[in-house]
Protein backbone atom coordinates (compact mmCIF):
# COMPACT_ATOMS: atom_id res chain seq x y z
CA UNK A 1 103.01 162.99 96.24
CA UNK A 2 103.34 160.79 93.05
CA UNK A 3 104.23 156.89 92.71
CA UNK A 4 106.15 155.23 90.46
CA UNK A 5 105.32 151.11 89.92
CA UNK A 6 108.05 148.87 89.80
CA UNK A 7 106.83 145.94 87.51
CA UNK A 8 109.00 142.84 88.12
CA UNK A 9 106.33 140.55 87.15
CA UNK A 10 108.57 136.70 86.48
CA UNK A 11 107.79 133.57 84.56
CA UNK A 12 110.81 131.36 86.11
CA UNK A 13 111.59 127.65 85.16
CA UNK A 14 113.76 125.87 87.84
CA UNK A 15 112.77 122.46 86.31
CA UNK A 16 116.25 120.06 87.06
CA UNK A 17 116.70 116.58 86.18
CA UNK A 18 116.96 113.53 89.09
CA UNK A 19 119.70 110.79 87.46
CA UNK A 20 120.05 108.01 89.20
CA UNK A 21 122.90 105.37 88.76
CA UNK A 22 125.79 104.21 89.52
CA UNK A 23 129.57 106.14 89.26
CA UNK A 24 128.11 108.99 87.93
CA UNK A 25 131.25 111.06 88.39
CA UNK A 26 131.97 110.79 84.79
CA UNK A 27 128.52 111.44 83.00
CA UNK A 28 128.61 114.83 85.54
CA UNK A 29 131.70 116.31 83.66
CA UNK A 30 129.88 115.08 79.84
CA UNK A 31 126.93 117.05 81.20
CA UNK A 32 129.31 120.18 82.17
CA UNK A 33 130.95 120.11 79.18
CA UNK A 34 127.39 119.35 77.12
CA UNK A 35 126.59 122.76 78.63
CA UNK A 36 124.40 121.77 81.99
CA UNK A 37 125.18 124.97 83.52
CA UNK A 38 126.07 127.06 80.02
CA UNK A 39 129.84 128.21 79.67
CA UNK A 40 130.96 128.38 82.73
CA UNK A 41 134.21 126.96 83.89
CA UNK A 42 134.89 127.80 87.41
CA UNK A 43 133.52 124.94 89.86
CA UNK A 44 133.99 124.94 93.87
CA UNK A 45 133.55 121.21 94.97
CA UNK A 46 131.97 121.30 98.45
CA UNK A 47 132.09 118.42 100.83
CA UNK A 48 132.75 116.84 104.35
CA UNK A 49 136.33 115.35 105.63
CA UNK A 50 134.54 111.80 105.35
CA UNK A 51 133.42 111.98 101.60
CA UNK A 52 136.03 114.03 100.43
CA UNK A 53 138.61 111.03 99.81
CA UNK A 54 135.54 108.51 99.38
CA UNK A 55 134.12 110.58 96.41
CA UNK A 56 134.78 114.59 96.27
CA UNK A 57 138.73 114.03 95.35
CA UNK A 58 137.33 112.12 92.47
CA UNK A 59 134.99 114.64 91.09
CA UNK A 60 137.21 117.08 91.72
CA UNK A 61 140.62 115.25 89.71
CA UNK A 62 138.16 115.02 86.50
CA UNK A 63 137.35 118.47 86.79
CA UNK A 64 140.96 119.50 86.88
CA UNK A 65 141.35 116.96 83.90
CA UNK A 66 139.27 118.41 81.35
CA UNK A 67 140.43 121.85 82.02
CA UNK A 68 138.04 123.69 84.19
CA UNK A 69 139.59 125.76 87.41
CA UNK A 70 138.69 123.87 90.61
CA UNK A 71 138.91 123.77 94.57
CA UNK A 72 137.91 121.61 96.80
CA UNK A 73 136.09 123.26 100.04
CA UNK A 74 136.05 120.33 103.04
CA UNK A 75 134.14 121.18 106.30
CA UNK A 76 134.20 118.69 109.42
CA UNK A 77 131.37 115.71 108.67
CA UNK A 78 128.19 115.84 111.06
CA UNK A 79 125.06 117.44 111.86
CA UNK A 80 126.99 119.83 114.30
CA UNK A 81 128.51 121.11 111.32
CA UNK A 82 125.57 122.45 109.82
CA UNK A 83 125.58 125.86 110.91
CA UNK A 84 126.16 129.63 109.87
CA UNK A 85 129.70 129.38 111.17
CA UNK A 86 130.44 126.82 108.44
CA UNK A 87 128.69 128.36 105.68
CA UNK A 88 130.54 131.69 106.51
CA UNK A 89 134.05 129.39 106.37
CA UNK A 90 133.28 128.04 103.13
CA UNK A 91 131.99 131.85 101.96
CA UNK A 92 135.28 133.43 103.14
CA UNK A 93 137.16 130.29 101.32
CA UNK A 94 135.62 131.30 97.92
CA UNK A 95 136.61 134.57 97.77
CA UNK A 96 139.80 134.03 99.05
CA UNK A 97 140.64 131.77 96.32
CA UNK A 98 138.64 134.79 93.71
CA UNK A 99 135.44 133.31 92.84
CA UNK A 100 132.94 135.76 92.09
CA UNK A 101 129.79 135.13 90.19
CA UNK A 102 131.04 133.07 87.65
CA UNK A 103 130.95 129.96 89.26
CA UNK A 104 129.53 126.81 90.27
CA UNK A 105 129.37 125.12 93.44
CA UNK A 106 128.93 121.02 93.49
CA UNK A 107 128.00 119.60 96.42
CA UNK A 108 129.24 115.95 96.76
CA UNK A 109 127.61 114.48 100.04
CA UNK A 110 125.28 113.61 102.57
CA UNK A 111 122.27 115.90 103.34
CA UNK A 112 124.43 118.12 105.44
CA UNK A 113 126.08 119.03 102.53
CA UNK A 114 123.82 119.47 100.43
CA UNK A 115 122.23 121.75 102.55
CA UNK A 116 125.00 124.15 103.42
CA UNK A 117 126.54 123.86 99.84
CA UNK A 118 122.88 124.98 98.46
CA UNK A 119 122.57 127.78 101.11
CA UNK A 120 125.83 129.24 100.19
CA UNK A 121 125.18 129.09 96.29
CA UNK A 122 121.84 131.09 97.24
CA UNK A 123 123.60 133.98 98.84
CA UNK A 124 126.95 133.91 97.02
CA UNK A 125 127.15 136.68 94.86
CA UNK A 126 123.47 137.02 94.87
CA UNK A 127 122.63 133.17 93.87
CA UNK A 128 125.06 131.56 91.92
CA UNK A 129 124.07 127.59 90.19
CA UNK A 130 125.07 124.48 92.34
CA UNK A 131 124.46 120.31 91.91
CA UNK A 132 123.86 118.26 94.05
CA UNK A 133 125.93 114.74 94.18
CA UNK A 134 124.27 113.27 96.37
CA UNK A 135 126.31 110.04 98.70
CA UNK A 136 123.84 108.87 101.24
CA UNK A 137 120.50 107.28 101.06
CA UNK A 138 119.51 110.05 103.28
CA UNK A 139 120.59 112.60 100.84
CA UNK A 140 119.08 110.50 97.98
CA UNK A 141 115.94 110.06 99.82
CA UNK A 142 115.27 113.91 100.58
CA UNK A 143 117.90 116.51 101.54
CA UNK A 144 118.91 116.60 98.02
CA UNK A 145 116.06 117.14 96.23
CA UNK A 146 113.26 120.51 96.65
CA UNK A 147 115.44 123.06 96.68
CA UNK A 148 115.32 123.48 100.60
CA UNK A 149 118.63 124.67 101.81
CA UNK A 150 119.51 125.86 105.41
CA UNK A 151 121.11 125.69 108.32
CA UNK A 152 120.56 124.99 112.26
CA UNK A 153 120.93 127.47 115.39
CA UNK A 154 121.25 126.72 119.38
CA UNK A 155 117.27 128.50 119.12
CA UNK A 156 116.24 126.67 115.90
CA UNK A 157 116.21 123.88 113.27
CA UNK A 158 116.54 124.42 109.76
CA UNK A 159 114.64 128.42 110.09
CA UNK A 160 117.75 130.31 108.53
CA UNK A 161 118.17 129.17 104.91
CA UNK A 162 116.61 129.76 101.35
CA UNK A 163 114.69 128.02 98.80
CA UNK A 164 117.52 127.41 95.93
CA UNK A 165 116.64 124.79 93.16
CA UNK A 166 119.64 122.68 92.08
CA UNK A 167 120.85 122.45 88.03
CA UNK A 168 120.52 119.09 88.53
CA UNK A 169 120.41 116.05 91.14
CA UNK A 170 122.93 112.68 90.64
CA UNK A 171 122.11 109.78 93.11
CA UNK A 172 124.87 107.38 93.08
CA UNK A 173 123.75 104.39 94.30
CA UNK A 174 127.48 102.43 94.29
CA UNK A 175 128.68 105.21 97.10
CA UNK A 176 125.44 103.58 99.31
CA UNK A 177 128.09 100.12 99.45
CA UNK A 178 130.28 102.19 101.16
CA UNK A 179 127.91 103.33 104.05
CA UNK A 180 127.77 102.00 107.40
CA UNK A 181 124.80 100.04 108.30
CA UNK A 182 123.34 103.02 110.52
CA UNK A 183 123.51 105.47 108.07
CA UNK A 184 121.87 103.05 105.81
CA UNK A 185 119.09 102.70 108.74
CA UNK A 186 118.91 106.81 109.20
CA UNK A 187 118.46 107.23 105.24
CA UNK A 188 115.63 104.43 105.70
CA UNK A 189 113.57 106.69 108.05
CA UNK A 190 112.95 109.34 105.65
CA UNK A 191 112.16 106.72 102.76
CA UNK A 192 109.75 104.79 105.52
CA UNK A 193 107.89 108.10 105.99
CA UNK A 194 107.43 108.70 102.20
CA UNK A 195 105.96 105.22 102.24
CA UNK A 196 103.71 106.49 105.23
CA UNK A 197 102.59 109.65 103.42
CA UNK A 198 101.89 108.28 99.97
CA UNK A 199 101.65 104.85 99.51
CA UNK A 200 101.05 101.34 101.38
CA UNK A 201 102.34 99.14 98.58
CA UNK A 202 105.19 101.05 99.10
CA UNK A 203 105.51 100.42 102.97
CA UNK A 204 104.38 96.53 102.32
CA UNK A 205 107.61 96.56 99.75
CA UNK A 206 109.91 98.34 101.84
CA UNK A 207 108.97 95.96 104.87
CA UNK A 208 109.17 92.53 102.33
CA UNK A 209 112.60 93.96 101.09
CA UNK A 210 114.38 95.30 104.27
CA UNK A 211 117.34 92.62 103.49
CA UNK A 212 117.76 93.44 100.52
CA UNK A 213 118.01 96.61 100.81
CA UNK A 214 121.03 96.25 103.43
CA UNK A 215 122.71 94.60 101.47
CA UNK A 216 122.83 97.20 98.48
CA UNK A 217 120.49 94.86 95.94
CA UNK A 218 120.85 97.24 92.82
CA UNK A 219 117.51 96.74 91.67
CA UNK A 220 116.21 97.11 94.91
CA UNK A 221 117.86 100.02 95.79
CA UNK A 222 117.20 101.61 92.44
CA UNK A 223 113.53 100.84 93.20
CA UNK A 224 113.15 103.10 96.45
CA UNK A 225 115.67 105.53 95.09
CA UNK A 226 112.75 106.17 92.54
CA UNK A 227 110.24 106.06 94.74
CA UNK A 228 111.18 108.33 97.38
CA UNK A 229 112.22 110.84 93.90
CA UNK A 230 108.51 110.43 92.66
CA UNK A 231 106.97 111.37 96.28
CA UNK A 232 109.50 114.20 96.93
CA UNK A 233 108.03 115.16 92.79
CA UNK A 234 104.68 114.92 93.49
CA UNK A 235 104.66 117.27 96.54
CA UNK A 236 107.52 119.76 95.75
CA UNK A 237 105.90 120.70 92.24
CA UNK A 238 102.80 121.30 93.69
CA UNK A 239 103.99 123.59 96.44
CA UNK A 240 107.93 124.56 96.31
CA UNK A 241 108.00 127.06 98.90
CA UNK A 242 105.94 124.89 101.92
CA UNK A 243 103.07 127.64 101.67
CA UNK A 244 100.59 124.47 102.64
CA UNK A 245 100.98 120.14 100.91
CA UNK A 246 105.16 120.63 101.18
CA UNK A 247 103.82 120.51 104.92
CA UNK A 248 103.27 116.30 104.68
CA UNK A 249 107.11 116.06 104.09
CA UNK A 250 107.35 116.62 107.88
CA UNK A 251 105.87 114.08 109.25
CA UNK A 252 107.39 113.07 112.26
CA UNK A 253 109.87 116.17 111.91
CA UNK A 254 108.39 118.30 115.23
CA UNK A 255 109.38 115.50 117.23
CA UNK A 256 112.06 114.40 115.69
CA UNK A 257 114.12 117.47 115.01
CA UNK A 258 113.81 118.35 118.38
CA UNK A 259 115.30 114.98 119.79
CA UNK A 260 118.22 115.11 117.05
CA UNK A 261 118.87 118.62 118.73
CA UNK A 262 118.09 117.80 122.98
CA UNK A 263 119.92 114.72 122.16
CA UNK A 264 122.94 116.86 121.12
CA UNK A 265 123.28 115.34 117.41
CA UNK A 266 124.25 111.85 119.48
CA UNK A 267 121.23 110.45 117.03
CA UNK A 268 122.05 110.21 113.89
CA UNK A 269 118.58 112.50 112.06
CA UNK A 270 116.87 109.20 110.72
CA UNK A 271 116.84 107.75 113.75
CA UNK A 272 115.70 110.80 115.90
CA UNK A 273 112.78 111.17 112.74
CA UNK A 274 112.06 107.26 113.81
CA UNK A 275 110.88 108.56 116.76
CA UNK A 276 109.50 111.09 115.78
CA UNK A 277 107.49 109.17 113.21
CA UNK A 278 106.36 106.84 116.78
CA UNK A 279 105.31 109.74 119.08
CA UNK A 280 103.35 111.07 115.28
CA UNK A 281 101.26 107.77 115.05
CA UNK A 282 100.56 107.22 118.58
CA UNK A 283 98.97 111.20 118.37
CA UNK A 284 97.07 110.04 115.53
CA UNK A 285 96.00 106.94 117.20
CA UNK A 286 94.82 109.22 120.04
CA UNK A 287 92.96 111.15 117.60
CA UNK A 288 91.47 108.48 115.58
CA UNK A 289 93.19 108.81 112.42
CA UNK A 290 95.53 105.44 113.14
CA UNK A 291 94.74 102.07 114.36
CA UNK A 292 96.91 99.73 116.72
CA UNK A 293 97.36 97.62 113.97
CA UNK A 294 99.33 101.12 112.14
CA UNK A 295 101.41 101.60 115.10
CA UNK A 296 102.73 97.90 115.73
CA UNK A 297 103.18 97.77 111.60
CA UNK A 298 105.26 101.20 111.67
CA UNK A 299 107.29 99.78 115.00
CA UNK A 300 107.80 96.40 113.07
CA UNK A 301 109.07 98.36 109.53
CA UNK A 302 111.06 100.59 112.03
CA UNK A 303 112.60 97.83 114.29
CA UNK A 304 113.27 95.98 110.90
CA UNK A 305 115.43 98.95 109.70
CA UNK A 306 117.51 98.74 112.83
CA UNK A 307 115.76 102.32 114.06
CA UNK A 308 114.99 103.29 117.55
CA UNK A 309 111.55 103.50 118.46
CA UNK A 310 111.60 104.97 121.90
CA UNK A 311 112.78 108.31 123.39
CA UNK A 312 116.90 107.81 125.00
CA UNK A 313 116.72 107.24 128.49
CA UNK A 314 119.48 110.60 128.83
CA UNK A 315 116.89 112.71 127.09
CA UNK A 316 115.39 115.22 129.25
CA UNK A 317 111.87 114.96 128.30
CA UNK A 318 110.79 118.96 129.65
CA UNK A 319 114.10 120.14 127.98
CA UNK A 320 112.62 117.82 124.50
CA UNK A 321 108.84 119.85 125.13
CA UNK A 322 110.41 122.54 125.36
CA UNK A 323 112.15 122.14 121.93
CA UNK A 324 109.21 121.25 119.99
CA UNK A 325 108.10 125.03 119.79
CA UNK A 326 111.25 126.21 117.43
CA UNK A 327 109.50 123.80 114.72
CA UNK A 328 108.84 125.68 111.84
CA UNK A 329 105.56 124.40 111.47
CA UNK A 330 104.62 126.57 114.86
CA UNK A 331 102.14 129.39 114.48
CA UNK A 332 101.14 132.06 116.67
CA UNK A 333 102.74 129.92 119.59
CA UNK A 334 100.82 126.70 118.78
CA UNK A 335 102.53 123.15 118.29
CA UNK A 336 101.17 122.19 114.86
CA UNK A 337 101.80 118.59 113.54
CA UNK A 338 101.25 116.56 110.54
CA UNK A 339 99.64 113.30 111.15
CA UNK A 340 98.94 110.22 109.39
CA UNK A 341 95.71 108.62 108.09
CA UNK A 342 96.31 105.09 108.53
CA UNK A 343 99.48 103.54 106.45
CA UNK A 344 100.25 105.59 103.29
CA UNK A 345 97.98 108.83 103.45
CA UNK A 346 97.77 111.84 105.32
CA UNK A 347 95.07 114.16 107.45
CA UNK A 348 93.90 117.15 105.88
CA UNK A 349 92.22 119.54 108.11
CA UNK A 350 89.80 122.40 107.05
CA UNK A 351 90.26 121.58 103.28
CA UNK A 352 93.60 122.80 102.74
CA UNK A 353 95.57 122.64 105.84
CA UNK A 354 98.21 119.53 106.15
CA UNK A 355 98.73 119.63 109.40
CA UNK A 356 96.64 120.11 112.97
CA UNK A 357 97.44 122.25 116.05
CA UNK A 358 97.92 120.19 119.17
CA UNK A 359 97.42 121.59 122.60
CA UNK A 360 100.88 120.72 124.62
CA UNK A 361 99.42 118.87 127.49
CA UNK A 362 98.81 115.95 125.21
CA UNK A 363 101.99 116.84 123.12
CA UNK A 364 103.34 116.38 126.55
CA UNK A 365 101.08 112.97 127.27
CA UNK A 366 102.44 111.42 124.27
CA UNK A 367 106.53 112.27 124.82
CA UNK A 368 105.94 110.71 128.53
CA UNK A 369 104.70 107.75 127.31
CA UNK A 370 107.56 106.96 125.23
């Protein structure tokens, strides 16, 4: 018997730069052609049938303009669309038109999007670069950033996928003035529960500045787009691959995810994570981590953001129960949740572990309530 060791031993920088601004279309193809991802000259613009006239035709002309070779890959816009079906279409649509390795993919959209496109530049040819161009506040706020990429299942949310880490990230804050006010409320859930996790000035700003931020107030906007960048920072370079602190960016996500999926995608994800992030605090009321004064401030920042706050009449709650055990956060069987301590911190439970298993019978208490 002998044994030979295979030493693959890595030091690996995935460090990217965040730029956020307005009509960034042009400073992407001065960073291309400044060498952002080295020589190559083959670039696959991904994006949805909504954003491909708003923004992707755009990026995609300039690219054709200063001489790279281009296609544009457009897959139906929505949640529902996020699944191996359409990353297998936009696969199939690559090699068709002969990209191999020596590509790029740019994804120019909303977190759905950026998901898929990232998934597919993680298996393509054995990982091939992508960026991320990111449309939505959602996006902006935290589907575009981390390096998460995946897609969802009939079993399960978000468990088939990779971790992939973008070149780089642009947030284009002028395509937010061309959102409709309820995606503008959905992207708002996910920058409410960064306030939740991390800071209470944050939350107190948010809440003092809803307005504003409806109305597309540059500095404003540019504000919380920074914000919710330094949050996603702080966590994600402490833990990129969710092996334990990555865990807080879930909060209200076992809930949630399993609404946006019962509910079949009729909520939009920020506002099935709204109530998600309701059902979270009224657990951690329960266990004495919250107060009522938390809970009526989260349902007044919520309420102010035009989010729902209570579980849709048409959702069947055993159905919704039933769901919450394909989070990814389950282990050996148990419900697991992460859960607040008071307004802009988080519970940490033996030391290291962000979030707390929850028997289902007051899983269960909680869902009936609402």
């Amino acid at each position: 018997m002998s044994i030979f060791n295979v030493g693959l031993k890595k030091v690996v920088d995935d460090s990217y730069e965040i730029e956020i601004g307005y009509e960034l279309e042009r400073k992407l193809i001065d960073d291309l052609r400044a060498g952002l991802v080295g020589t190559i000259k083959k670039f696959v613009v991904v994006t949805d049938s909504i954003v491909k006239e708003l923004y992707a035709d755009r990026i995609y002309d300039l690219l054709l303009q200063n001489d790279y070779q281009s296609d544009i890959i457009v897959f139906p816009a929505g949640e529902k669309s996020k699944t191996r079906q359409t990353k297998e279409f936009i696969e199939d649509a690559m090699l068709e038109k002969g990209y191999r390795r020596d590509c790029c993919i740019i994804a120019v959209g909303g977190g759905v999007v950026t998901d898929i496109a990232g998934f597919v530049a993680g298996t393509f040819g054995r990982g091939i670069p992508f960026i991320n161009y990111a449309t939505t506040l959602l996006a902006a706020a935290d589907a575009s950033i981390g390096g998460k990429t995946a897609v969802d299942t009939p079993l399960a949310t978000n468990l088939i996928g990779l971790f992939h880490q973008p070149k780089k990230v642009y947030i284009d804050i002028s395509t937010w003035k061309t959102l409709e006010k309820r995606q503008i409320s959905s992207g708002l859930a996910e920058t409410i529960k960064h306030a939740c996790i991390s800071s209470r000035e944050f939350f107190d700003y948010l809440l003092a500045n809803m307005d504003a931020i409806f109305e597309i107030n540059d500095e404003i906007c540019q504000n919380i787009a920074q914000e919710n960048c330094k949050v996603k920072y702080q966590v994600v370079t402490k833990d990129e691959r969710e092996s334990g602190l990555r865990e807080i960016l879930n909060l209200g996500h076992t809930v949630g995810r399993a609404i946006e999926t019962v509910s079949e995608y009729q909520l939009l994800h920020g506002e099935a994570l709204a109530i998600g992030l309701v059902a979270e605090v009224k657990l951690s009321k329960k266990l004495g981590y919250c107060t009522d004064e938390d809970e009526a401030l989260l349902i007044k920042i919520l309420d102010r953001a035009n989010l729902p706050v209570a579980i849709p009449s048409y959702i069947d709650r055993e159905a919704l129960i039933k769901k919450l055990y394909t989070d990814k956060k389950v282990k050996n069987g148990e419900l697991r949740f992460v859960l607040q301590n008071g307004i802009g911190d988080v519970m940490v439970f033996d030391g290291d572990q962000y979030a707390k298993t929850i028997p289902e019978n007051m899983a269960r208490e909680i869902i009936m309530s609402m």
